[in-house]
Each structure stands twice: as C-alpha cells, then as structure tokens.
C-alpha atoms as a PDB file:
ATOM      1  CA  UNK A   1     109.047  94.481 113.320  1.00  0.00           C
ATOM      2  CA  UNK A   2     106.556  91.820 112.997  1.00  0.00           C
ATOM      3  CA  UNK A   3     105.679  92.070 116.202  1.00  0.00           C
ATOM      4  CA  UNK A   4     103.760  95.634 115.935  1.00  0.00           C
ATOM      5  CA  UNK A   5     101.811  94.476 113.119  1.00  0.00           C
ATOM      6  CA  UNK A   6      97.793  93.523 113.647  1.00  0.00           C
ATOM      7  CA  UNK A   7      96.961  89.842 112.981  1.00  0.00           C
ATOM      8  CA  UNK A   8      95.553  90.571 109.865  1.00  0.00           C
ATOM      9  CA  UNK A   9      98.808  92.136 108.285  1.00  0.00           C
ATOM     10  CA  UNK A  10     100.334  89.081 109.951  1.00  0.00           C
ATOM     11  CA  UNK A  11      98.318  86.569 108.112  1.00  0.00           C
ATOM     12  CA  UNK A  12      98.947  88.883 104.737  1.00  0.00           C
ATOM     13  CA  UNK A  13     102.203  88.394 105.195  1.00  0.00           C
ATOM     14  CA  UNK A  14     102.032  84.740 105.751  1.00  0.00           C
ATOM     15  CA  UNK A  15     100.568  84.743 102.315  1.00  0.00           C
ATOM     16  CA  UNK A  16     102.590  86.604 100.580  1.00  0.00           C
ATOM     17  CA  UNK A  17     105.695  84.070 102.150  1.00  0.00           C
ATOM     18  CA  UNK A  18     103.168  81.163 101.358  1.00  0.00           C
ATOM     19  CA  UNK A  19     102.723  82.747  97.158  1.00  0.00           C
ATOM     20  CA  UNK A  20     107.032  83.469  96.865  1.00  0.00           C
ATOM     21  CA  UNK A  21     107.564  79.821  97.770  1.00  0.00           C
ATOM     22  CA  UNK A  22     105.066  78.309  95.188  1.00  0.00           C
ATOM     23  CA  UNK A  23     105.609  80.770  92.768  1.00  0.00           C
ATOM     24  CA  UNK A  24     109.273  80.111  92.914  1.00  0.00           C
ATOM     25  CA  UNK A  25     108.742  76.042  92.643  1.00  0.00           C
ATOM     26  CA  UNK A  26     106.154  76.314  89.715  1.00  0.00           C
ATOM     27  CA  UNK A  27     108.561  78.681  87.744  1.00  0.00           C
ATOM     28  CA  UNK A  28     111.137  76.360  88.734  1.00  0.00           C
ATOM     29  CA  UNK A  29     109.466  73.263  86.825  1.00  0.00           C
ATOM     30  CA  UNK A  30     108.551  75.737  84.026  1.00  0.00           C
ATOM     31  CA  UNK A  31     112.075  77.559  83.555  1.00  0.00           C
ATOM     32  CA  UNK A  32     113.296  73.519  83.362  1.00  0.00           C
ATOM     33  CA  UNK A  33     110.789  72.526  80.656  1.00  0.00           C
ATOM     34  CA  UNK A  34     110.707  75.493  78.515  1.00  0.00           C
ATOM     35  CA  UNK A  35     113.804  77.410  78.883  1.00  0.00           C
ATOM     36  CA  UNK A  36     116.988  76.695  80.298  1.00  0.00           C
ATOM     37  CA  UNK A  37     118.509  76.350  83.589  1.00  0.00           C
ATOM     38  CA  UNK A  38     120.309  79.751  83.276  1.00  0.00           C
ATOM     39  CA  UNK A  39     117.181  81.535  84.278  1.00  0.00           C
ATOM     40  CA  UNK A  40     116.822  80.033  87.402  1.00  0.00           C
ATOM     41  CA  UNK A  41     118.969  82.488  89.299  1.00  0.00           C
ATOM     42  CA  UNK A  42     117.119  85.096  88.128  1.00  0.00           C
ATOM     43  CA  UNK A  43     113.979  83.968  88.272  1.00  0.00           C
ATOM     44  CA  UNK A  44     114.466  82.791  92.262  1.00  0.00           C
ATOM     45  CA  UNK A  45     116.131  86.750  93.005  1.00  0.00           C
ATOM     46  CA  UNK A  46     112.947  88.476  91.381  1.00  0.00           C
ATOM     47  CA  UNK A  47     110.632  86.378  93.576  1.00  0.00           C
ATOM     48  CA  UNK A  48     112.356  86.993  96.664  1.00  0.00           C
ATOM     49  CA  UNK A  49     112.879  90.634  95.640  1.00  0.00           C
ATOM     50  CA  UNK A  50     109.107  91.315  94.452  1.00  0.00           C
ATOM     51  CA  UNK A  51     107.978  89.411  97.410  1.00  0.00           C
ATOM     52  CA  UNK A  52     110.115  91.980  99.997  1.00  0.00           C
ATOM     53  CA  UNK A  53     108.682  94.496  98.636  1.00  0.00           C
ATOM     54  CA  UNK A  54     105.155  93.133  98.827  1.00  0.00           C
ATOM     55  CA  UNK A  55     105.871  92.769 102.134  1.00  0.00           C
ATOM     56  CA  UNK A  56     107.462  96.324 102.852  1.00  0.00           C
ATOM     57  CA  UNK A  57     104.375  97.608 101.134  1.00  0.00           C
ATOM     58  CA  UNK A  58     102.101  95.764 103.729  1.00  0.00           C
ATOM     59  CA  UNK A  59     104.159  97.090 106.805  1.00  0.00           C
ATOM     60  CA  UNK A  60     103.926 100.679 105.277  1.00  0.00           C
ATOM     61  CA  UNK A  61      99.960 100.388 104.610  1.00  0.00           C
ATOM     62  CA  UNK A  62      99.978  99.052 107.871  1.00  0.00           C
ATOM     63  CA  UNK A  63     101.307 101.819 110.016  1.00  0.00           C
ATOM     64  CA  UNK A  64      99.751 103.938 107.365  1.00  0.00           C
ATOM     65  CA  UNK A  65      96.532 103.236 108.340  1.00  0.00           C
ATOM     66  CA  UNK A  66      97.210 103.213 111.867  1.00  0.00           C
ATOM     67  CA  UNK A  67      98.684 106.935 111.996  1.00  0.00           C
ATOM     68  CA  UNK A  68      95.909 108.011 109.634  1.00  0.00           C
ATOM     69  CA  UNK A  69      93.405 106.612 112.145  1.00  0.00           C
ATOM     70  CA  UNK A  70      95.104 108.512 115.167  1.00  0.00           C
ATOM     71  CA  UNK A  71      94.855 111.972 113.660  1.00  0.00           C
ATOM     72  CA  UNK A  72      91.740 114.130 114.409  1.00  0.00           C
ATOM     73  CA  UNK A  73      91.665 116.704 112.115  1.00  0.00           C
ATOM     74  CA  UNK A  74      89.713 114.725 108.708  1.00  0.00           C
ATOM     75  CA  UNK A  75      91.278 116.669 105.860  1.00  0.00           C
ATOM     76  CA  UNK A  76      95.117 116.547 107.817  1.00  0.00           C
ATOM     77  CA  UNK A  77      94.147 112.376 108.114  1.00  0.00           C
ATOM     78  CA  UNK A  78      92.832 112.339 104.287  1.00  0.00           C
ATOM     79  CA  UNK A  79      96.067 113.753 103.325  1.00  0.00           C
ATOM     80  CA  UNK A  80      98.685 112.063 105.555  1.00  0.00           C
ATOM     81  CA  UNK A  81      97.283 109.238 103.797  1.00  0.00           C
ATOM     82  CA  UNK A  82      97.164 110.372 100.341  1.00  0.00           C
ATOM     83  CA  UNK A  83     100.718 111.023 100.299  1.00  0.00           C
ATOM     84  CA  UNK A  84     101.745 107.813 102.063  1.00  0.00           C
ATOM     85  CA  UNK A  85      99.697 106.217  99.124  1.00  0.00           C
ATOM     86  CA  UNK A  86     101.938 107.967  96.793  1.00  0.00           C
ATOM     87  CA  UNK A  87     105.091 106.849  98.622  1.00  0.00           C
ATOM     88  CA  UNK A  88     103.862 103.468  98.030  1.00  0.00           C
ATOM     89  CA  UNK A  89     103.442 103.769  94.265  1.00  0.00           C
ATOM     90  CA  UNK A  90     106.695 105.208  94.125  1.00  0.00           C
ATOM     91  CA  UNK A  91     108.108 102.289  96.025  1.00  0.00           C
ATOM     92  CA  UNK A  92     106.438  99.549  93.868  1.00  0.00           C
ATOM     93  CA  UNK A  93     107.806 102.293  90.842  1.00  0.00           C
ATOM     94  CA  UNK A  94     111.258 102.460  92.271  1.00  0.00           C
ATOM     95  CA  UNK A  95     111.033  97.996  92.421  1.00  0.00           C
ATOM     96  CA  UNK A  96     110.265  97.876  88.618  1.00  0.00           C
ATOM     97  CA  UNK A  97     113.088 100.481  87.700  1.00  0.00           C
ATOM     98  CA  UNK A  98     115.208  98.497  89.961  1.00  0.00           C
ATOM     99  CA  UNK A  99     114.496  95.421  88.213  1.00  0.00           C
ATOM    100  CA  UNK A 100     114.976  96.544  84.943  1.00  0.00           C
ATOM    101  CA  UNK A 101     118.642  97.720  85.508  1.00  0.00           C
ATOM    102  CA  UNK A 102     119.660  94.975  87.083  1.00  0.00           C
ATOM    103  CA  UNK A 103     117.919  93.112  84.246  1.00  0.00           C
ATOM    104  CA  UNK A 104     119.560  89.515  83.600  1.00  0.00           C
ATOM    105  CA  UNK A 105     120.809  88.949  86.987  1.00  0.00           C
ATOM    106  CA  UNK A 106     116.715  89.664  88.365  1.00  0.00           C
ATOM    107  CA  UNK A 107     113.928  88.632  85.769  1.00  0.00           C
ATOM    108  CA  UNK A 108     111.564  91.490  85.844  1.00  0.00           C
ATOM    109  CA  UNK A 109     108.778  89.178  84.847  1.00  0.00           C
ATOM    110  CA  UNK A 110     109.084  87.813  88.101  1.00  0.00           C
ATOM    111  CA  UNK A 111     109.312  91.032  90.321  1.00  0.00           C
ATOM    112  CA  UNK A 112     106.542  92.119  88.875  1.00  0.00           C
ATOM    113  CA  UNK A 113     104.830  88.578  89.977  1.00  0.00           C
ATOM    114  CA  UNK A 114     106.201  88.984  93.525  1.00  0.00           C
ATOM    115  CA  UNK A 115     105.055  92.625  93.673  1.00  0.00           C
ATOM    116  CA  UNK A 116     101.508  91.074  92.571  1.00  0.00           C
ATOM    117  CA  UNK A 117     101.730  89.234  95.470  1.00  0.00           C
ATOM    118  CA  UNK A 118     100.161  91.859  97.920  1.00  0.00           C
ATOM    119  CA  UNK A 119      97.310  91.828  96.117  1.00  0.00           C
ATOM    120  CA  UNK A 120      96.557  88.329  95.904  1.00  0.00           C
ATOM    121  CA  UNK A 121      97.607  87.851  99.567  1.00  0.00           C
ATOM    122  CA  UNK A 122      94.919  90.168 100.491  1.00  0.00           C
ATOM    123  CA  UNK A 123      92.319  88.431  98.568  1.00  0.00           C
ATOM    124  CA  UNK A 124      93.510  85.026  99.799  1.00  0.00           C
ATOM    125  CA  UNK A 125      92.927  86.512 102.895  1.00  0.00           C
ATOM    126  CA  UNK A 126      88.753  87.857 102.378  1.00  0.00           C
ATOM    127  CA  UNK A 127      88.712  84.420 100.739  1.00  0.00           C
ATOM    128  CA  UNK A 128      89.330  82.504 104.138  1.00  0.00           C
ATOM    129  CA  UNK A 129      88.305  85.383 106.510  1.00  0.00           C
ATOM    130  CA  UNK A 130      84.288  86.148 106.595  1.00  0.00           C
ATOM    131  CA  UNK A 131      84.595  88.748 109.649  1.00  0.00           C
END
C-alpha cells in the first residue's frame, strides 16, 4: 500500500510514525510522574489508534487528490473531492466516537493527540521541505 503513495505522503507518514513513538515515550514519563501506571495501557492503544488513523487519513487524501486530479470535467472534480473531504471528517468523527466507547481501555485524550498527528506531520514536513 505504501508503495503507491508519492514521496511526499511517504515522508508524512514517516512523521506521523516518528510523532506516535515520542508522543507515546513523553506520556509514558508523564503518566509515571503524575498519575499511575494503570493508564499506560490506555494511553499506548490511543496513540497507536489515533496515529492509524492519521495515517489512513493521509492514504485517503492521497488517492483523493490523485483521482480528483484525473477527472476533466471541473465541477464533477470539485465535487468528487468535496465528498471525499466529508468521508474524511466522518472518519476522524467515527475515531473520536470510537474512542469514547471504548473509553478506559483507549484514553481519548490521546486519540485525539494521535489524530492531531496529520496535521503536525504535514507541517513538520513544509518545515524541512522548501520546494
């Protein structure tokens, strides 16, 4: 799957991989000083959870954009990708409600960090990137 993907959803990717990890250590450390170590579990699964979807959320903009691009009519391409922009929103939507039910086995703080994480990935990315 990664394989189809331009080198810039690559490296996106990368950071969003690169962002789980330290997010997981540095709520590690903080969990131990402030809390207990009963939220660890939790804490780790809505990383790695937020973080997957970060990342499905990059493939789908991905092959969004790609399809969008390939269609000639402008209104029919406009509108493909409107609605593929909803389908996102309702798949970062669909990750929160998730989290909350299966709210104490997944902290929903952290899914909602790890969903943050396509964001910041991208940025990290126009940070280092000046093309």
């Amino acid at each position: 799957m990664l394989s189809n993907l331009s080198k810039t959803a690559k490296v996106i990717i990368r950071n969003i991989a690169i962002l789980g990890a330290a997010e997981i250590v540095a709520g590690l450390i903080l969990i131990m000083v402030f809390f207990g170590a009963w939220l660890i579990p939790g804490h780790v699964l809505g990383i790695i959870f937020g973080s997957l979807v970060s990342y499905a959320r990059v493939v789908h903009l991905e092959k969004s954009i790609n399809r969008s691009v390939e269609l000639a009519d402008k209104v029919a391409s406009v509108r493909y990708f409107r609605v593929r922009y909803f389908l996102r929103i309702l798949m970062t939507i669909a990750a929160v409600i998730a989290a909350l039910l299966m709210h104490p086995h997944v902290n929903f703080i952290s899914v909602a960090v790890g969903l943050f994480n396509m964001t910041l990935a991208a940025y990290i990315y126009k940070l280092f990137n000046k093309e």
